[in-house]
Structure formats: structure tokens, C-alpha cells
Protein backbone atom coordinates (compact mmCIF):
# COMPACT_ATOMS: atom_id res chain seq x y z
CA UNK A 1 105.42 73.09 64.32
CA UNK A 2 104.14 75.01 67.52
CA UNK A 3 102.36 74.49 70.59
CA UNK A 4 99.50 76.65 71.51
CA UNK A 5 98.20 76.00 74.62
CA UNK A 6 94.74 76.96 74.40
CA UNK A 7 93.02 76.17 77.36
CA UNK A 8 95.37 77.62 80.71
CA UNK A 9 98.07 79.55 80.95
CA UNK A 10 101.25 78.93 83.81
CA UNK A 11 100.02 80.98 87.54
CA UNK A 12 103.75 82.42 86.52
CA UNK A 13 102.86 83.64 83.24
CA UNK A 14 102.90 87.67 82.68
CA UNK A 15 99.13 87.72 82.08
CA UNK A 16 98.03 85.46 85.12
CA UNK A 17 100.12 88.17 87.34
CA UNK A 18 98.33 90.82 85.89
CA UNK A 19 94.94 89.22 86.84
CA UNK A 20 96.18 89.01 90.53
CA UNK A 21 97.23 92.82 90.20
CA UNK A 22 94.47 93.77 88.51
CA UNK A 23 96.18 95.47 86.01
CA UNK A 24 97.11 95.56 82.11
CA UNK A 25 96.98 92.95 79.56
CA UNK A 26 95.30 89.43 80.98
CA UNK A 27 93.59 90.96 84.11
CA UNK A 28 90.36 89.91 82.59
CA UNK A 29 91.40 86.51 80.86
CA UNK A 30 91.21 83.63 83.51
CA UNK A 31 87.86 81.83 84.18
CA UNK A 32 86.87 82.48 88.09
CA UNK A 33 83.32 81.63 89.89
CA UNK A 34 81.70 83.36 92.52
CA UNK A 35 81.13 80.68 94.61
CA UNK A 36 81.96 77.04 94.71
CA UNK A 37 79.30 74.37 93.66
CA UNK A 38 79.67 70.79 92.69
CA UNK A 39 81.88 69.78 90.35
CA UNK A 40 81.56 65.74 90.01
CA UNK A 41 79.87 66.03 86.82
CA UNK A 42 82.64 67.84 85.19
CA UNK A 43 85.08 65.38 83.02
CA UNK A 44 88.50 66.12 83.56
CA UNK A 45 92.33 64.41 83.78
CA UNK A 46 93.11 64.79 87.50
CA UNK A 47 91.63 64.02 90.47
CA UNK A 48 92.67 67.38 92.10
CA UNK A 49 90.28 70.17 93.26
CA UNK A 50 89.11 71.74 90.10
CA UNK A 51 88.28 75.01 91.83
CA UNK A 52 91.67 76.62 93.27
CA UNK A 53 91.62 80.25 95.71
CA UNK A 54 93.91 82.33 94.95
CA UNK A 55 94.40 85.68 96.80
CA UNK A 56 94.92 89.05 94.67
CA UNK A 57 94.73 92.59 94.85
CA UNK A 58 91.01 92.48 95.01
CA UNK A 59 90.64 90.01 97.62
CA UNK A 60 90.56 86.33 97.03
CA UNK A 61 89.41 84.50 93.92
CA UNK A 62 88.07 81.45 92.87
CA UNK A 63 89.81 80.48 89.66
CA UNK A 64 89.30 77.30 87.73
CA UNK A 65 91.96 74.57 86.86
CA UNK A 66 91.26 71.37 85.13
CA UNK A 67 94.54 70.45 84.93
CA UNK A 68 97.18 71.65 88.19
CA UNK A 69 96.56 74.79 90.76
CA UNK A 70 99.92 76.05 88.24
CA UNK A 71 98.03 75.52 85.14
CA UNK A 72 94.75 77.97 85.01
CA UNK A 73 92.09 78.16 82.44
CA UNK A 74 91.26 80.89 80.27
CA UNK A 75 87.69 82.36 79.60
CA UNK A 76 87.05 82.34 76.15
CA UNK A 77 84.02 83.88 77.23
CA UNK A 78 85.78 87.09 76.83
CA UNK A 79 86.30 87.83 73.18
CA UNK A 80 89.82 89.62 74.27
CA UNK A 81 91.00 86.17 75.03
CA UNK A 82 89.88 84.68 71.39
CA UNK A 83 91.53 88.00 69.65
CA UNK A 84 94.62 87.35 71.98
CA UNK A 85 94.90 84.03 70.56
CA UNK A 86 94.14 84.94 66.69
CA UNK A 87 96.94 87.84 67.36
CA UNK A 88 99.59 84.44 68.85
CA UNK A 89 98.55 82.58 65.58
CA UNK A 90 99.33 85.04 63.21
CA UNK A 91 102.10 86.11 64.79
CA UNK A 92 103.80 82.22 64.77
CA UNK A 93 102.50 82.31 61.19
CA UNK A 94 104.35 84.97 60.05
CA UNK A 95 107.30 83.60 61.59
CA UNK A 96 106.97 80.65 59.41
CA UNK A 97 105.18 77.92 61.58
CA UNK A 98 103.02 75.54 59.47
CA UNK A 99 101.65 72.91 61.93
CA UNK A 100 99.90 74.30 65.12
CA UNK A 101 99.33 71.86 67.58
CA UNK A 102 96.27 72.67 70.17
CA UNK A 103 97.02 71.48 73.69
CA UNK A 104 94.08 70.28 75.46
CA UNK A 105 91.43 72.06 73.07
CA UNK A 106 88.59 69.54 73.80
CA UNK A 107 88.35 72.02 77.52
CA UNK A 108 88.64 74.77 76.09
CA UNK A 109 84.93 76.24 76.67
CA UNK A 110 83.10 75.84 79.81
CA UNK A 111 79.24 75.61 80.89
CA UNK A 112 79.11 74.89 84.95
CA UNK A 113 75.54 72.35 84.39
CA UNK A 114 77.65 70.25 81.18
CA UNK A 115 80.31 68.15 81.54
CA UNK A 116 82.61 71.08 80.14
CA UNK A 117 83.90 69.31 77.75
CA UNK A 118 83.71 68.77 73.71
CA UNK A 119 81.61 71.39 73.72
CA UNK A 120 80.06 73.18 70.92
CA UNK A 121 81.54 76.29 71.53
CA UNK A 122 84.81 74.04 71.67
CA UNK A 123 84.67 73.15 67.77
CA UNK A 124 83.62 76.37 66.89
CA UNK A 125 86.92 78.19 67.74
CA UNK A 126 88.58 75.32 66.30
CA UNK A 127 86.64 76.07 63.08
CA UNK A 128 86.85 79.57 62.99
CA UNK A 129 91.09 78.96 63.31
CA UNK A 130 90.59 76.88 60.42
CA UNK A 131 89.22 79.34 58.72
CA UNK A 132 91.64 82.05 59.87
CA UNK A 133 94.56 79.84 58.79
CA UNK A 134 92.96 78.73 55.08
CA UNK A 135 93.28 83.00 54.02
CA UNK A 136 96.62 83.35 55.62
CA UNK A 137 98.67 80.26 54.65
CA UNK A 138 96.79 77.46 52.84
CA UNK A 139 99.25 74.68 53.85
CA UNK A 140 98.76 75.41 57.59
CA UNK A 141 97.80 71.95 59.32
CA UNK A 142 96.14 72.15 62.84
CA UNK A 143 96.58 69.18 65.20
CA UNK A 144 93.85 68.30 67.93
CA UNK A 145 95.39 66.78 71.38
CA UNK A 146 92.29 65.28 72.46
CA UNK A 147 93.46 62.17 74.93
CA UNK A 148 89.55 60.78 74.18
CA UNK A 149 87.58 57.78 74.16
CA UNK A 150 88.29 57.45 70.17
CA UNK A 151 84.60 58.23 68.98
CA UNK A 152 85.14 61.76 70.67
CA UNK A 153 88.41 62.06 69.52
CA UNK A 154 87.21 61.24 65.72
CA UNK A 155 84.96 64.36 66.36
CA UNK A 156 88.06 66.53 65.74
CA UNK A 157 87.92 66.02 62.01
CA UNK A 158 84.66 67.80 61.77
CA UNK A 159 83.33 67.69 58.71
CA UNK A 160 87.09 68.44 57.30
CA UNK A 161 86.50 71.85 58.71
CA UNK A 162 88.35 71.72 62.33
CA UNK A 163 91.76 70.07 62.80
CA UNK A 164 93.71 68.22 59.93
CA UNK A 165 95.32 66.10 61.93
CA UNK A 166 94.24 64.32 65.04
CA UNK A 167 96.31 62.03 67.64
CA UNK A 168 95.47 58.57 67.51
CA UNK A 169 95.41 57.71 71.17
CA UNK A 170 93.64 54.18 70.81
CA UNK A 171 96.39 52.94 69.03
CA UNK A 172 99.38 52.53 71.60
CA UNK A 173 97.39 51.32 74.31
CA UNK A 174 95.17 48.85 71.91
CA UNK A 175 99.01 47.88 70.29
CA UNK A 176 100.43 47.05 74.00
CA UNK A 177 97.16 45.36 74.71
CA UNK A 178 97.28 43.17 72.23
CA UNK A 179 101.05 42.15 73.11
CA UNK A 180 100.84 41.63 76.14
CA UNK A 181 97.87 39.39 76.00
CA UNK A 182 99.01 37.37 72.49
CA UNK A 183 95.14 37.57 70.79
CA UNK A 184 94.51 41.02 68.39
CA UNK A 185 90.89 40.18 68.56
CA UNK A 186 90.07 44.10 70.30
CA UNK A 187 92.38 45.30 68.01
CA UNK A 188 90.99 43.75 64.80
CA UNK A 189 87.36 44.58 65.54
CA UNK A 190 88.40 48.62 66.65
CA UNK A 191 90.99 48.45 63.19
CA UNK A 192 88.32 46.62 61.23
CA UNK A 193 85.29 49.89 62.84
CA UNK A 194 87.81 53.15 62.36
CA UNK A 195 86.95 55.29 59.06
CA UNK A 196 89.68 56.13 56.81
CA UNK A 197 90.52 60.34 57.09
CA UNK A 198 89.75 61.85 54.28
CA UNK A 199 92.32 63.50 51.58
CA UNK A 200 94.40 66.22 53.29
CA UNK A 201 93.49 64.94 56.64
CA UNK A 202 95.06 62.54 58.61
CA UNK A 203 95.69 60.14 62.17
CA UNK A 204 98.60 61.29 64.22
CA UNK A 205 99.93 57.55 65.29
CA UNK A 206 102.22 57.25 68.17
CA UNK A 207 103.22 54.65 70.85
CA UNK A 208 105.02 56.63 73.55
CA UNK A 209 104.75 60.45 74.94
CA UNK A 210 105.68 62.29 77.37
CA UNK A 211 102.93 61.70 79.65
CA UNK A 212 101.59 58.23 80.62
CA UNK A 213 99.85 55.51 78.35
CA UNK A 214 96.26 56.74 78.23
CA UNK A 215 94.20 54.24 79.71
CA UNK A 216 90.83 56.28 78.43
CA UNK A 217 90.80 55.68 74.66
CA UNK A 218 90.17 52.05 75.33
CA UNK A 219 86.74 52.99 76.88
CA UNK A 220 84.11 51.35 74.62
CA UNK A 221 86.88 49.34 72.95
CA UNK A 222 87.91 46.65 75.41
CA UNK A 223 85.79 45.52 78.59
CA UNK A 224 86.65 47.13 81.76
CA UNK A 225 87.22 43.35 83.24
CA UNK A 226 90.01 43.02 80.63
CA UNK A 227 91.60 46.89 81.08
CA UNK A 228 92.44 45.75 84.50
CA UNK A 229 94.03 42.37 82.98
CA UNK A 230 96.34 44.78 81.31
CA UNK A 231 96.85 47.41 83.98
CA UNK A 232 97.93 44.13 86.32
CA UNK A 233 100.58 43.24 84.01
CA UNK A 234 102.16 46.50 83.79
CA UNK A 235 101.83 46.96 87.45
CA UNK A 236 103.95 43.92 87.22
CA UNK A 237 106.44 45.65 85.31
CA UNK A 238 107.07 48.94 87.25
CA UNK A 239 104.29 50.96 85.75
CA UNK A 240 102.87 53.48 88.48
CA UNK A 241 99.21 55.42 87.39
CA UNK A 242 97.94 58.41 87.35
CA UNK A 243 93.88 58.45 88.82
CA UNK A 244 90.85 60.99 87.74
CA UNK A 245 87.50 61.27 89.09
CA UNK A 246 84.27 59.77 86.97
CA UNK A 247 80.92 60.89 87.27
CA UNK A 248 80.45 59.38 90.31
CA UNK A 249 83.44 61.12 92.57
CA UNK A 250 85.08 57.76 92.30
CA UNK A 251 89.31 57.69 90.88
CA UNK A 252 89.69 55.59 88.07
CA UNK A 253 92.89 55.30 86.26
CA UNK A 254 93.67 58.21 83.75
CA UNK A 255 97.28 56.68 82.07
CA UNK A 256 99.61 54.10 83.01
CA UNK A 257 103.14 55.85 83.75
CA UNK A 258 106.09 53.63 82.92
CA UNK A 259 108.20 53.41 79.93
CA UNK A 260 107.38 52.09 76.50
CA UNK A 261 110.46 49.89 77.17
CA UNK A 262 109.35 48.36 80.24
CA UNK A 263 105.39 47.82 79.52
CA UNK A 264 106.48 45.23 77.05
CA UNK A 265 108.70 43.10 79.31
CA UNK A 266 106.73 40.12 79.47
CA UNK A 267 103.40 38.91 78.96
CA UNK A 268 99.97 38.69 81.41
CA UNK A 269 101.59 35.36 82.44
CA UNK A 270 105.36 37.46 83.81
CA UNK A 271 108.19 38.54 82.55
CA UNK A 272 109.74 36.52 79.50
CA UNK A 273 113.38 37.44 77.74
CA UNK A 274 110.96 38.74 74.19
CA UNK A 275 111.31 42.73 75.77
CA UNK A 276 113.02 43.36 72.40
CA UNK A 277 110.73 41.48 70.06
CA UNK A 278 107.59 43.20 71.01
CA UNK A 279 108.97 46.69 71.36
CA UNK A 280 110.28 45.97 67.65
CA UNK A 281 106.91 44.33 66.50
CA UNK A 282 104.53 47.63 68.16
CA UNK A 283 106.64 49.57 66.34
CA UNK A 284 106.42 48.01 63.02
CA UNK A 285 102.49 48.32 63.46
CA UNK A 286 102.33 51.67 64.90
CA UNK A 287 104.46 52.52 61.23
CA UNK A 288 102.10 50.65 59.10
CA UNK A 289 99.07 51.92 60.47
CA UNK A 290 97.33 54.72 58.16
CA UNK A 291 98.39 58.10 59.54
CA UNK A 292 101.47 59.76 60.20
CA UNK A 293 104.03 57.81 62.92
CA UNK A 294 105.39 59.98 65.75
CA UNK A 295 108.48 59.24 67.90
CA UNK A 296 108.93 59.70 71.44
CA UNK A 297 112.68 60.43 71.71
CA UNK A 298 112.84 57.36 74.27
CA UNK A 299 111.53 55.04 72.12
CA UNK A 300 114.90 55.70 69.68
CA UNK A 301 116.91 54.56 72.70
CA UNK A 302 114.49 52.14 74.37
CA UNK A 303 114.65 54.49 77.84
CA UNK A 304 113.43 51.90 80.97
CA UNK A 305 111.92 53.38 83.96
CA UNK A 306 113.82 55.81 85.45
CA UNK A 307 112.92 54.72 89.25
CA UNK A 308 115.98 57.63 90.44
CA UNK A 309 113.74 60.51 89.02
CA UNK A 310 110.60 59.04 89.78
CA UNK A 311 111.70 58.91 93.86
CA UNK A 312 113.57 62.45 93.63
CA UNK A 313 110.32 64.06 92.07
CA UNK A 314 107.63 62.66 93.36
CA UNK A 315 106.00 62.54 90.07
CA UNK A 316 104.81 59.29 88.50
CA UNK A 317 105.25 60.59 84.72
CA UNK A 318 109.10 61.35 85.48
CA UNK A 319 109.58 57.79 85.41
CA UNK A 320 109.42 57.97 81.93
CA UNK A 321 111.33 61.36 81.25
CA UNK A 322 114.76 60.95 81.51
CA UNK A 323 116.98 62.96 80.49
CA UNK A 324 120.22 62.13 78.53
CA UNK A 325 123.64 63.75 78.14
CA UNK A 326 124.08 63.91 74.43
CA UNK A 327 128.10 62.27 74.39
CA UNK A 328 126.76 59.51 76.62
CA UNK A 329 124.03 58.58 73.25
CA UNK A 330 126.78 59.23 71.35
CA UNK A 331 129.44 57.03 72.81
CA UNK A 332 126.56 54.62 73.05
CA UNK A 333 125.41 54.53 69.49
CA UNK A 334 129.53 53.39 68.62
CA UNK A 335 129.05 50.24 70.71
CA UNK A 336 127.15 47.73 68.23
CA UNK A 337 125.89 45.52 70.99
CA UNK A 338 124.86 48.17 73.46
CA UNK A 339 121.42 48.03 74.40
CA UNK A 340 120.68 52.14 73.06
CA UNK A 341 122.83 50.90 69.95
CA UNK A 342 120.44 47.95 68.97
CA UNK A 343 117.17 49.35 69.95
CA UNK A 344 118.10 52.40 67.31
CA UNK A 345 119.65 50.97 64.77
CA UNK A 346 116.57 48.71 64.47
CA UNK A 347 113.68 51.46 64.56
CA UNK A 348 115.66 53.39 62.46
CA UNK A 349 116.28 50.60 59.89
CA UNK A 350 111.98 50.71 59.74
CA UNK A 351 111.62 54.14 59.50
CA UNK A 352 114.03 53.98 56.41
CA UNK A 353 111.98 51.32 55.06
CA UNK A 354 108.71 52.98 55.77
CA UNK A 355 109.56 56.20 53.96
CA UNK A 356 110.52 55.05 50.86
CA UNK A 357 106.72 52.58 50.54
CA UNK A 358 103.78 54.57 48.74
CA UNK A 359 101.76 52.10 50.29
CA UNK A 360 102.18 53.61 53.39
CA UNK A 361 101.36 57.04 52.36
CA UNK A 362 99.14 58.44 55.19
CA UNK A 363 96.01 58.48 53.10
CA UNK A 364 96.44 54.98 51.25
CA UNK A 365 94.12 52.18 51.46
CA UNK A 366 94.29 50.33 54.37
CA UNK A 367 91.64 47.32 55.10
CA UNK A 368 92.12 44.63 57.88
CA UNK A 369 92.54 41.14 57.38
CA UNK A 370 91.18 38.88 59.70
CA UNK A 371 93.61 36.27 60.63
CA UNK A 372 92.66 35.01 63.35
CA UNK A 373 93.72 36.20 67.41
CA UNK A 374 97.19 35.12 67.20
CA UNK A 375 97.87 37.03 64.01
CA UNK A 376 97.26 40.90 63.45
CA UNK A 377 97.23 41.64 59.61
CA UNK A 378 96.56 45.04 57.23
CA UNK A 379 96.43 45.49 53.57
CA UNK A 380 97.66 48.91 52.20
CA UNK A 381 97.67 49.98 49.06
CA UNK A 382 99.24 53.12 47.16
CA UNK A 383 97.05 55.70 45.83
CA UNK A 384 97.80 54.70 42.47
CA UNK A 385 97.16 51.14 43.23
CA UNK A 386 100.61 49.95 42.19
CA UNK A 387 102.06 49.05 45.65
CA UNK A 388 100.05 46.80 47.77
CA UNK A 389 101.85 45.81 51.20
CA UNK A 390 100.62 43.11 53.41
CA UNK A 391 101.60 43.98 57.01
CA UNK A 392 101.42 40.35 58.76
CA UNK A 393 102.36 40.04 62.71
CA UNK A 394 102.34 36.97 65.03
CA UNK A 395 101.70 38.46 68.07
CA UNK A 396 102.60 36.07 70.25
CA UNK A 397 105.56 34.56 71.74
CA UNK A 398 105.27 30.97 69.94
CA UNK A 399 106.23 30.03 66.72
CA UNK A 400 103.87 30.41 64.11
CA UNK A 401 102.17 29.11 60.96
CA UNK A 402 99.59 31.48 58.52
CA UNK A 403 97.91 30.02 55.83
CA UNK A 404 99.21 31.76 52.59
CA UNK A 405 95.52 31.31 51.08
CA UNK A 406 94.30 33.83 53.76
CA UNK A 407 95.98 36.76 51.71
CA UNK A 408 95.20 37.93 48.75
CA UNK A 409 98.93 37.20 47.19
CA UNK A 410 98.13 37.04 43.26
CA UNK A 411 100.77 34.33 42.77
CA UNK A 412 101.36 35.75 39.11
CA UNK A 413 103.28 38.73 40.85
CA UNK A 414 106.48 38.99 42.72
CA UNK A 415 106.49 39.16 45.98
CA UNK A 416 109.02 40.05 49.22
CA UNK A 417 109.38 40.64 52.36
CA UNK A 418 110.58 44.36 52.91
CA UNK A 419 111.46 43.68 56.08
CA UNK A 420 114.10 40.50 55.61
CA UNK A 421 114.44 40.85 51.54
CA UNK A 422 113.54 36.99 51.69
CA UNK A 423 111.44 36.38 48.31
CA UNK A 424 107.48 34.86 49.06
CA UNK A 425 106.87 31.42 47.59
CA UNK A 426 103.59 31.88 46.41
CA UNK A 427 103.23 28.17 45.29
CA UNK A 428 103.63 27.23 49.61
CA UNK A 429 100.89 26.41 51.74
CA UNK A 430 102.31 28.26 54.75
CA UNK A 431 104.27 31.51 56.06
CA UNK A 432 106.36 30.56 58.83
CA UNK A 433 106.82 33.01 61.57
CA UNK A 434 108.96 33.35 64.75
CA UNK A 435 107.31 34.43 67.92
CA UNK A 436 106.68 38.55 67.21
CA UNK A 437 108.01 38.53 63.93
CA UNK A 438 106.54 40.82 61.21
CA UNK A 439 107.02 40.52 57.59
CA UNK A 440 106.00 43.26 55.09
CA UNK A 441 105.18 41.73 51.90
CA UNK A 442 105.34 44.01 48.88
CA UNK A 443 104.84 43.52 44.76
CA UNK A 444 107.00 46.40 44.48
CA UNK A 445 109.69 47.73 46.14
């Protein structure tokens, strides 16, 4: 797998010095404007001036940068720019990459009266890489980073003619959401609305990144009253944020920066001792979810925030990049009761589970049960229609009862739990559960 950042290159890079020199390859490639004008309309991820000066050989220029004045845009405007980029991708492919990720695609193309972003244009170079990819290698995959409200993001799929695989950034925040506040009743009705990807294609599921939580896939999911119910709580908790501009020139909050750790350390009420118990239980339905699951290295090692780096930097998303000296994990991961120890052993104990379920292939069935707010429940089933898993979790931090009638358990099967290897008595009237405990019930392991 590579990245290819498509939409800016570093102000370091060899081509953005040859635009300030005026000279050889990349002179022409960066998007400038002759004059400034106003840019409130335009959606972007930072609050920063999007217009940056910078002075070259030619006297100075007015060069735009959605993201940083260190990160600037290309013009794709410029065909040398698109054959530039088709040269990079065949070049990686050749070198025997098969997954190309595209870094902040959805800016790629620019028109100064739109909001500059998801544009036309946009998909069009997406399709055309398809297309590129489909003569040259045939099991090439393309992955969209689109950090979108999720109807936008869904866009990326085309009509199976643009990416193959697209991050699912509605799920971590929707996942902590519904922790934090005990009731799945957003997360039901978004789970219970989302289409199913088609064959080949699939939903990139993760719970942690690099960057911050994003706080914008949630738009048109959960009521701004109640974003701000969750935003308090992991304010509570350490989280700083990260702030964009709307429409309107006014900052709103882009991502919450803190660690995945951290954000579950209580509930909207405080902090509670169940840190453990809901990072386990997010993960367990970030794996079950239909897609592929993606690990943030942290969340092997259940990483809190690192306050030293945040203070030395100055940067609100080092709080959640530390950085670890590989003996240290080591030494760590040979101390059963160590806190890296048990958060690892545990997600990797569900991984190993995961992998070996064909219910959980990325494309099987998956339909949401509705249990209720203080449950969250899926059904998957293989392709083949031999597995069926029922993924059940009480997400909250009391001691549960579910009805057994409220799943469809064919009591002339076998059934387990995957999870604790405890057989299902069909003939009961009720599944017991702790507070944040998740069974996976299976008719065939």
C-alpha cells in the first residue's frame, strides 16, 4: 500500500522550489491567484488563511493552501500535473504496490465561486485512475480519504467506478458516541440507513488515526445539541480540538484530539473505573462492522494522552502521537499485568477470532437488530449462508438482561459465544450481560 498525496505537495519539496525559481520540472504545478477575494464559502479543515504569499524569483505570489502555509495545492488545471501523477502511479505499480491510498482527494479540483470541494472534476480523475489501474494491474484497489459528512463520503464509490475502498469516518465517532452516552439509538438508525458496498468494494472501518476524532461525519447523523454533549465529556477527559471555519466565517470544531484510550474514560456523567471495558467493547464493534478493520498502532497498546508532547509541540494532534522505543513494548508485552500487556493481548485475541469467521467477510450480510438503546446488535451472515453471527453489546455500564426471543436463534441449531466459548441455551428466556460486555454468537465456528 502507498500514499499519494494528491492534492499539495511540502513548500520543501523539489518541485515547489522550482516554482519559486522558476525553473524545471513543477514551476508550473501549484495553484496561485492573482489577487485575493473572499474565501468564506470555500469548505476546508483549518481555520488558517487559505491564501498564503510567498515571494519567488518573479516577485511575490499568491499560492493556495487548504491545509498549512507548508502544505500547497496543486493545479490539476494543468494537464502536466495529471500526467505527473499517472507517471507516480505507474511507477509505484511497477514496483509492486497494489493499494493506493488518495490523501485528501475530495480537494483536489478547485472553482473560486464553489465550495471547492467534491467536485466533478474531483471524481473524474478518480475515475480516469480507475481506469488507468484496471489495464495495468486488475487487483489494484484505490482508497478515498474523504474525512466527510458520510453521504459525501458514500459518493466515493461512484457507481463502482472511482475508489474500491472508502474510510468509514462515521463509525469511530458514532461508536464513542454511543459509549459514552449508554443509548445506540444514533447509531442504530445511521447502521440501520448505510447501504451495503457492493462485491469487490468495500468500508475502510477504523476507530483511531493519526489525526483527531473527526467531529464532521456526525453532521446530519446526531443533533448539533447532542455533538456538544459529547465534545463536553471528552473535554472532560483531556481531549483538546482542532477548529475550521463554516460558511459563515464562524470556527466550529473539525476533530477532537486526544487518545482513543482516554475518550473512553468515563461516561457524560465523569469518569468511572470501565476505561478498559469500553475500549474492548468499540473495538469488538468496529471488527464486526461490514468492511475491513484498521488499527491505529496506539490502539494495540492503549497509548493515553501524551500531555509532554502536546506542551513541547504546540500541536494538539501530538497528544495522540507518541512515540515508543521498541524494547520498552517489548519488555512491556513480558509483564502479564502491565497495562500495554492487557490492552494487546485482548485486541489481539479479537482480531484472531475475527479472521478465522466467514461471517465477517467484508462483503457478508450484515442487517441491524433493533434492541432497544441500551443494546447495540448486528446480524452477519457468510456469503454462503452457512455462518450467521449475532454481534450483541450492552453498551452501558449496568448489568444487563436481552430477551433471547429478540434474535432470530433457530433453537434447533447450536449455538456459542465466540467470544467466551460459553454454549447459548436456546430453551432460556434471557442473555445475561455485564456492563460493556459483547458476546458473538455463532452456529458455526
Amino acid at each position: 500500500m502507498s500514499d499519494v498525496v494528491l492534492n499539495h505537495a511540502s513548500s520543501k519539496s523539489k518541485w515547489f522550489k522550482s516554482f519559486l525559481e522558476n525553473n524545471g520540472e513543477g514551476k508550473d504545478f501549484f495553484l496561485t491567484v492573482e489577487k485575493e477575494f473572499n474565501t468564506q464559502h470555500i469548505v476546508r479543515a483549518r481555520s488558517h488563511k487559505l491564501l498564503q504569499k510567498f515571494k519567488t524569483k518573479d516577485g511575490n505570489k499568491i499560492v493556495w493552501c487548504t491545509f498549512s502555509r507548508d502544505q500547497v495545492d496543486f493545479n490539476f488545471k494543468n494537464p502536466k500535473v495529471l500526467l505527473a501523477f499517472i507517471k507516480l502511479i505507474l511507477f509505484l505499480n511497477n514496483k509492486g504496490v497494489k493499494i493506493y491510498r488518495f490523501d485528501a482527494v475530495a480537494f483536489v479540483w478547485k472553482r473560486q465561486e464553489t465550495s471547492c470541494i467534491n467536485l466533478d472534476q474531483t471524481h473524474a480523475i478518480i475515475r480516469l485512475f480507475r481506469t488507468l489501474l484496471n489495464f495495468t494491474d486488475s487487483e489494484s484497489k484505490i482508497v478515498t480519504e474523504t474525512n466527510l459528512p458520510f453521504r459525501e463520503n458514500l459518493s466515493y464509490f461512484g457507481n463502482s467506478d472511482e475508489a474500491h475502498i472508502i474510510y468509514n469516518f462515521s463509525l469511530s465517532p458514532l461508536i464513542i458516541n454511543t459509549l459514552i452516552k449508554g443509548s445506540s439509538e444514533a447509531f442504530r438508525r445511521w447502521s440501520m440507513s448505510i447501504p451495503p458496498a457492493k462485491d469487490n468494494n468495500s468500508y475502510l472501518n477504523f476507530l483511531a488515526t493519526h489525526d483527531g476524532i473527526g467531529i464532521r461525519p456526525l453532521e446530519g447523523i446526531i443533533k448539533s445539541e447532542d455533538i456538544d454533549i459529547l465534545l463536553n465529556a471528552l473535554k472532560k477527559f483531556g481531549s483538546k480540538f482542532t477548529y475550521r471555519k463554516d460558511k459563515n466565517n464562524k470556527k466550529t470544531i473539525y476533530e477532537a484530539n486526544i487518545s482513543l484510550f482516554d475518550a473512553f474514560s468515563g461516561t457524560i456523567k465523569g469518569k468511572d473505573n470501565y476505561s478498559y471495558h469500553r475500549f474492548y467493547c468499540a473495538h469488538a464493534m468496529m471488527l464486526s462492522f461490514e468492511g475491513i478493520p484498521g488499527f491505529y498502532i496506539h490502539s494495540l497498546f492503549g497509548t493515553k494522552n501524551n500531555l509532554n508532547l502536546l506542551r513541547k509541540t504546540g500541536i494538539n494532534r501530538a497528544i495522540n502521537r507518541s512515540t515508543y522505543d521498541y524494547k520498552y513494548i517489548v519488555e512491556m508485552l513480558k509483564i502479564n499485568n502491565s497495562h500495554i500487556s492487557k490492552v494487546f493481548s485482548n485486541i489481539i485475541n479479537l482480531i484472531q477470532i475475527r479472521k478465522k469467521q466467514t461471517a465477517f467477510n467484508p462483503n457478508a450480510t450484515q442487517y441491524t437488530l433493533d434492541l432497544g438503546n441500551e443494546f447495540f446488535g448486528i446480524w452477519r451472515q457468510s456469503i454462503n449462508r452457512k455462518q450467521s453471527i449475532f454481534a450483541i453489546y450492552n453498551i452501558t455500564n449496568k448489568a444487563r438482561k436481552l430477551n433471547i426471543n429478540k434474535i432470530n436463534i433457530l433453537n434447533f441449531e447450536s449455538w456459542i459465544d465466540l467470544v467466551s466459548h460459553n454454549t447459548i441455551q436456546t430453551k432460556r428466556t434471557f442473555l445475561n450481560f455485564s456492563p460493556y460486555q459483547f458476546m458473538w454468537i455463532t452456529n458455526k465456528i
